[in-house]
Protein backbone atom coordinates (compact mmCIF):
# COMPACT_ATOMS: atom_id res chain seq x y z
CA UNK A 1 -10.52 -14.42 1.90
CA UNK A 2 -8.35 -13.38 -1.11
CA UNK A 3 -5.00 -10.83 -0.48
CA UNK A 4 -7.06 -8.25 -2.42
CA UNK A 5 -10.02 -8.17 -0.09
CA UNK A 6 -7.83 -9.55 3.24
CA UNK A 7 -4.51 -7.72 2.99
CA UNK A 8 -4.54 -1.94 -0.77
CA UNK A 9 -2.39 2.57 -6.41
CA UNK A 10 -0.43 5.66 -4.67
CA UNK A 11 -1.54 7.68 -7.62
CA UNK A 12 -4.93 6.73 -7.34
CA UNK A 13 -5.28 6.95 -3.39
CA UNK A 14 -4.25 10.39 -3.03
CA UNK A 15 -7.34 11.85 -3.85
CA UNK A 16 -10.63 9.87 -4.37
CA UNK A 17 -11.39 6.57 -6.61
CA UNK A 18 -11.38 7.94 -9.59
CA UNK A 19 -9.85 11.12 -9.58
CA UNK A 20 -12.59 13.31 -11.01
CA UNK A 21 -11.42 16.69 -11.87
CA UNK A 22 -12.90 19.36 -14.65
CA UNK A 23 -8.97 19.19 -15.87
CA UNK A 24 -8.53 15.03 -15.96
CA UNK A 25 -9.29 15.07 -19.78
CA UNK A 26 -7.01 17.24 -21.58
CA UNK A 27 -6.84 16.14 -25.82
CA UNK A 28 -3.74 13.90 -26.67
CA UNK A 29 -2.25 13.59 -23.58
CA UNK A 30 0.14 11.23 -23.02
CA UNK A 31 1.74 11.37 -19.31
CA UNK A 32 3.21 8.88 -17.11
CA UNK A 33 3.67 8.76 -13.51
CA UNK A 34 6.23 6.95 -10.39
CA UNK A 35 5.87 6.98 -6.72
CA UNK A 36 6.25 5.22 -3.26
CA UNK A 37 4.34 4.27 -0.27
CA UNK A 38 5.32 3.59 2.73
CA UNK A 39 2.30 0.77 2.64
CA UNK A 40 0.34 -0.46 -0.05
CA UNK A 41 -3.45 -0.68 0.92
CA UNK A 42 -5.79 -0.73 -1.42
CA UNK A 43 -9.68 0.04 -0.37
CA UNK A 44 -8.56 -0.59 3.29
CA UNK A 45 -6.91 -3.56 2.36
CA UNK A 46 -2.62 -4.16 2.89
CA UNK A 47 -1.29 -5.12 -0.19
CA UNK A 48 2.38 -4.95 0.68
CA UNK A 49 4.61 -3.63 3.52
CA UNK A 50 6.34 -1.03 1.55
CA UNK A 51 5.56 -0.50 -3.03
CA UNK A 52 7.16 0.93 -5.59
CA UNK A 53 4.96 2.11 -8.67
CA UNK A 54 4.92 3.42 -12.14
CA UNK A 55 2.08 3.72 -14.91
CA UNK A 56 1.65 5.66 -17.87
CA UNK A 57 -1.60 6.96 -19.64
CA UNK A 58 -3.22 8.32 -22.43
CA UNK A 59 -6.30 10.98 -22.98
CA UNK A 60 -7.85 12.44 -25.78
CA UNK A 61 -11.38 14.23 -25.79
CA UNK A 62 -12.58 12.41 -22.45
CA UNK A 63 -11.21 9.16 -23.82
CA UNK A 64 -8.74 7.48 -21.53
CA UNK A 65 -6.68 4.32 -21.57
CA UNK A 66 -3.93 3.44 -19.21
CA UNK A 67 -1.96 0.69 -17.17
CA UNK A 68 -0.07 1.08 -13.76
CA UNK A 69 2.11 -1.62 -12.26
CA UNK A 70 3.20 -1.51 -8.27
CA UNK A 71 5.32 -4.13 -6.41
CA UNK A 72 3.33 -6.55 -4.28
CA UNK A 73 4.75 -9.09 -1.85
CA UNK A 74 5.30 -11.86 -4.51
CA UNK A 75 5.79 -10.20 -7.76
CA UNK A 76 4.07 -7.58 -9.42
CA UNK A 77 0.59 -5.66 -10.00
CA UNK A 78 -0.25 -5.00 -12.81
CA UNK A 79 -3.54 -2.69 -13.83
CA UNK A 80 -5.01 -2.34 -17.21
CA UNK A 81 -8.28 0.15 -17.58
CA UNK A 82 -10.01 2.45 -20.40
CA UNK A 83 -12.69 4.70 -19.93
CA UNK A 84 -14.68 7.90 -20.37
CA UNK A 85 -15.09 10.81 -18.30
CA UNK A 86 -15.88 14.83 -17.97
CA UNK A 87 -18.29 17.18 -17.13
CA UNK A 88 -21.66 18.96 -17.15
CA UNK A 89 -23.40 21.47 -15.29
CA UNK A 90 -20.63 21.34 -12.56
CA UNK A 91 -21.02 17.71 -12.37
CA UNK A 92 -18.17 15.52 -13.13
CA UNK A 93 -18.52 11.54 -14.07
CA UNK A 94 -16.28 8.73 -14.97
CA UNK A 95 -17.43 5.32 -16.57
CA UNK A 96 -14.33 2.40 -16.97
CA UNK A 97 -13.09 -0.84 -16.99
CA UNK A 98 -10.15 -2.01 -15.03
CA UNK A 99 -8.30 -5.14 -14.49
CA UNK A 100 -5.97 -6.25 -11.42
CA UNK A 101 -3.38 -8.53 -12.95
CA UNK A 102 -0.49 -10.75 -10.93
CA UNK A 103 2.72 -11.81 -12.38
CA UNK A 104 2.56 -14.48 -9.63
CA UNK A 105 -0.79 -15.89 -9.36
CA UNK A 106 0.34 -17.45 -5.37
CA UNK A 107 0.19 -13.91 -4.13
CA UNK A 108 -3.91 -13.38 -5.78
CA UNK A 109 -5.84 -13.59 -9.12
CA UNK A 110 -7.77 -11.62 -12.22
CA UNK A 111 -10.52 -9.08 -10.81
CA UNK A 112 -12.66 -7.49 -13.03
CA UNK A 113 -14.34 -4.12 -12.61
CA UNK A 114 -16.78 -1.43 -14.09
CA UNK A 115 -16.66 1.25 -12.27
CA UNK A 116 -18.78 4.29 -11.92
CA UNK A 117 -17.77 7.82 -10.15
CA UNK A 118 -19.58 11.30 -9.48
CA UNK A 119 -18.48 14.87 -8.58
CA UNK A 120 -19.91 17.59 -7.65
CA UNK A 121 -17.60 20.40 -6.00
CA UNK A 122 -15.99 18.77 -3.36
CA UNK A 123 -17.95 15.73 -3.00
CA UNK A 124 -17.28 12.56 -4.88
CA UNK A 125 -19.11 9.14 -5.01
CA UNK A 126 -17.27 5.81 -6.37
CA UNK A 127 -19.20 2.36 -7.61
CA UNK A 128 -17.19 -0.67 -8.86
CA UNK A 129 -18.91 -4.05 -9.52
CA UNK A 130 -16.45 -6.86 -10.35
CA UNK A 131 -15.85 -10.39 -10.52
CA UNK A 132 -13.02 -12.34 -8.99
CA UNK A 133 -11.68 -15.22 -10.33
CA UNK A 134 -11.09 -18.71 -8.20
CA UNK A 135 -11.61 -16.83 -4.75
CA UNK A 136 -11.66 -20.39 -3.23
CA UNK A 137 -8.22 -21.37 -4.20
CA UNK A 138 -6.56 -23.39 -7.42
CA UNK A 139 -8.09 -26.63 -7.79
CA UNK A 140 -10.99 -27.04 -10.35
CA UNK A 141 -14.73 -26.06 -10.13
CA UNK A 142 -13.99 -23.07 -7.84
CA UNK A 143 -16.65 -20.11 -9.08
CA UNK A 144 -15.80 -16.45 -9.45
CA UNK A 145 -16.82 -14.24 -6.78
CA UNK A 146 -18.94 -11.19 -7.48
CA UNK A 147 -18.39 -7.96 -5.62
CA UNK A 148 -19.39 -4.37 -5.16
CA UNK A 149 -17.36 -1.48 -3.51
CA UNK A 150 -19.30 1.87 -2.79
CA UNK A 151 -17.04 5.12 -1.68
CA UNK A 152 -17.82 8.65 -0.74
CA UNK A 153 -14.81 11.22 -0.61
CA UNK A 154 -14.59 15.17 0.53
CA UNK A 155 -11.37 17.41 -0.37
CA UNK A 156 -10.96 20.55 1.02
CA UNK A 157 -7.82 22.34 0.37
CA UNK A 158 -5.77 19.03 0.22
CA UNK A 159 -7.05 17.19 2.70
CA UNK A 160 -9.81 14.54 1.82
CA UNK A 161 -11.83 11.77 3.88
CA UNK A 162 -13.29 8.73 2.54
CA UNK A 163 -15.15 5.88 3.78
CA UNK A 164 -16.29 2.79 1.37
CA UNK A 165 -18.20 -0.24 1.78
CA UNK A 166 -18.07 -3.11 0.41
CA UNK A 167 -20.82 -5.08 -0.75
CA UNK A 168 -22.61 -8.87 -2.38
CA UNK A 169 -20.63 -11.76 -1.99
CA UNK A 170 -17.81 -9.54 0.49
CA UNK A 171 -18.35 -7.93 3.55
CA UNK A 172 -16.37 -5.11 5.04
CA UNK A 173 -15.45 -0.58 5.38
CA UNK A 174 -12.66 0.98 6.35
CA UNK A 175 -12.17 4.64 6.06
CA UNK A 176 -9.32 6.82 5.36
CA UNK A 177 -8.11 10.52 6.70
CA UNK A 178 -5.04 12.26 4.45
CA UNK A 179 -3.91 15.50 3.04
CA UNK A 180 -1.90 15.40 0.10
CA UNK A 181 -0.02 18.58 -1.12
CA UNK A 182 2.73 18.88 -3.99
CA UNK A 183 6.36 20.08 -2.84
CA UNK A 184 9.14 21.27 -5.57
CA UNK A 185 7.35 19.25 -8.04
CA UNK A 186 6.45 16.31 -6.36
CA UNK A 187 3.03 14.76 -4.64
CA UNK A 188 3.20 14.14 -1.11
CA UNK A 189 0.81 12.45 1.04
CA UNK A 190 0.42 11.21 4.35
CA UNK A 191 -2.72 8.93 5.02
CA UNK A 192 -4.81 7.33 7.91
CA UNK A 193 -6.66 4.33 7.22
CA UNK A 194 -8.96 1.97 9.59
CA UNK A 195 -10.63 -1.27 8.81
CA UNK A 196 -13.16 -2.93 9.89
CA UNK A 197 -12.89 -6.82 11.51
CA UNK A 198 -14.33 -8.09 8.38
CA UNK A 199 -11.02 -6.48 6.87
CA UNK A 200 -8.70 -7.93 10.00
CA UNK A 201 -9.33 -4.39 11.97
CA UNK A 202 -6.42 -3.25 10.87
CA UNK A 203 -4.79 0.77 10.88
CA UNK A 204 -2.31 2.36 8.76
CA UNK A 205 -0.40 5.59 8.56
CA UNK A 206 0.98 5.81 5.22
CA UNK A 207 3.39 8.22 3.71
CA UNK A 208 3.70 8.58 -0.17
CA UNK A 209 5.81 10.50 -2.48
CA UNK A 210 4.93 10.33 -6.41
CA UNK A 211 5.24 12.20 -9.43
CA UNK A 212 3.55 13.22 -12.87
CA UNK A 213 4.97 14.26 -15.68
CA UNK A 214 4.30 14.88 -19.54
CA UNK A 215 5.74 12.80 -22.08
């Protein structure tokens, strides 16, 4: 199975996939963001022992574009994605595109996602359907693989549990524990994640420092 899948963006992770927030799509806003992690997993999934990472992004009436690039065990990460997103009645929602990119295609390949999210007050629910490309390896005639990924996330006062499935041509949960909380400026989180066999069984206690700022 490919690194994405078998061995997981700080920003992102703090909260739940997508982030949803009555305050996410403020008009013209251009802002950029850095951070650490003590371990990069990704959707229960190690990406690299220790990351560095740093994206920028721009909003304007819902409207959303951005990239976000993190270090990976051979060379870099790097995400494209564009989307809408707001609210109504109390209920928020989130429709994008995003693309996992490699500078060093030995370390993993293109996926492919639309993605799908849903608030409502504390509760959140996530669904990405994407295609990966040569899952098999490099030699020619491999197929894509198609899968799905299905989360569920509560926050309460910083602290936030989620547990996601995968789903189609992959098998495999994990779930994750964490409270995040900012400090002079700066968002800290600490973070328990478990996976399943089908994702090596694997547990992680992550610490992460990041910050957001205006440009």
């Amino acid at each position: 199975m490919n690194n994405k899948f078998k061995k997981t963006t700080l920003t992102l992770a703090l909260v739940s996939a997508f982030g949803l927030t009555s305050n996410s799509y403020a008009e013209g806003a251009l802002s950029a963001n850095v951070g650490f992690s003590s371990d990069y997993v990704y959707r229960g999934v190690l990406q690299a022992d220790a990351s560095a990472s740093a994206g920028a992004d721009y909003e304007n009436s819902g409207f959303y574009v951005g990239t976000w690039f993190a270090d990976v065990d051979l060379g870099l990460e790097y995400d494209l994605y564009g989307g809408y997103g707001g609210e109504f009645s109390g209920i928020s929602y989130d429709l994008n595109y995003t693309a996992y990119l490699y500078t060093d295609d030995a370390f993993d390949d293109t996926y492919q996602e639309i993605n799908i999210g849903l608030g409502y007050g504390p509760i959140s629910l996530g669904y990405a359907d994407g295609t990966y490309d040569n899952y098999e390896g490099k030699t020619p005639g491999n197929k894509s693989q198609d899968y799905s990924v299905t989360t569920l996330t509560a926050e309460y006062n910083g602290f936030f549990a989620t547990l996601g499935d995968y789903g189609k041509d992959s098998t495999g949960s994990w779930y994750e524990l964490g409270y995040g909380t900012e400090i002079n400026g700066f968002d800290a989180g600490i973070t328990i994640i478990s996976s399943d066999k089908d994702l090596d069984k694997q547990e992680y206690l992550v610490f992460s420092l990041g910050k957001s700022f205006d440009l």
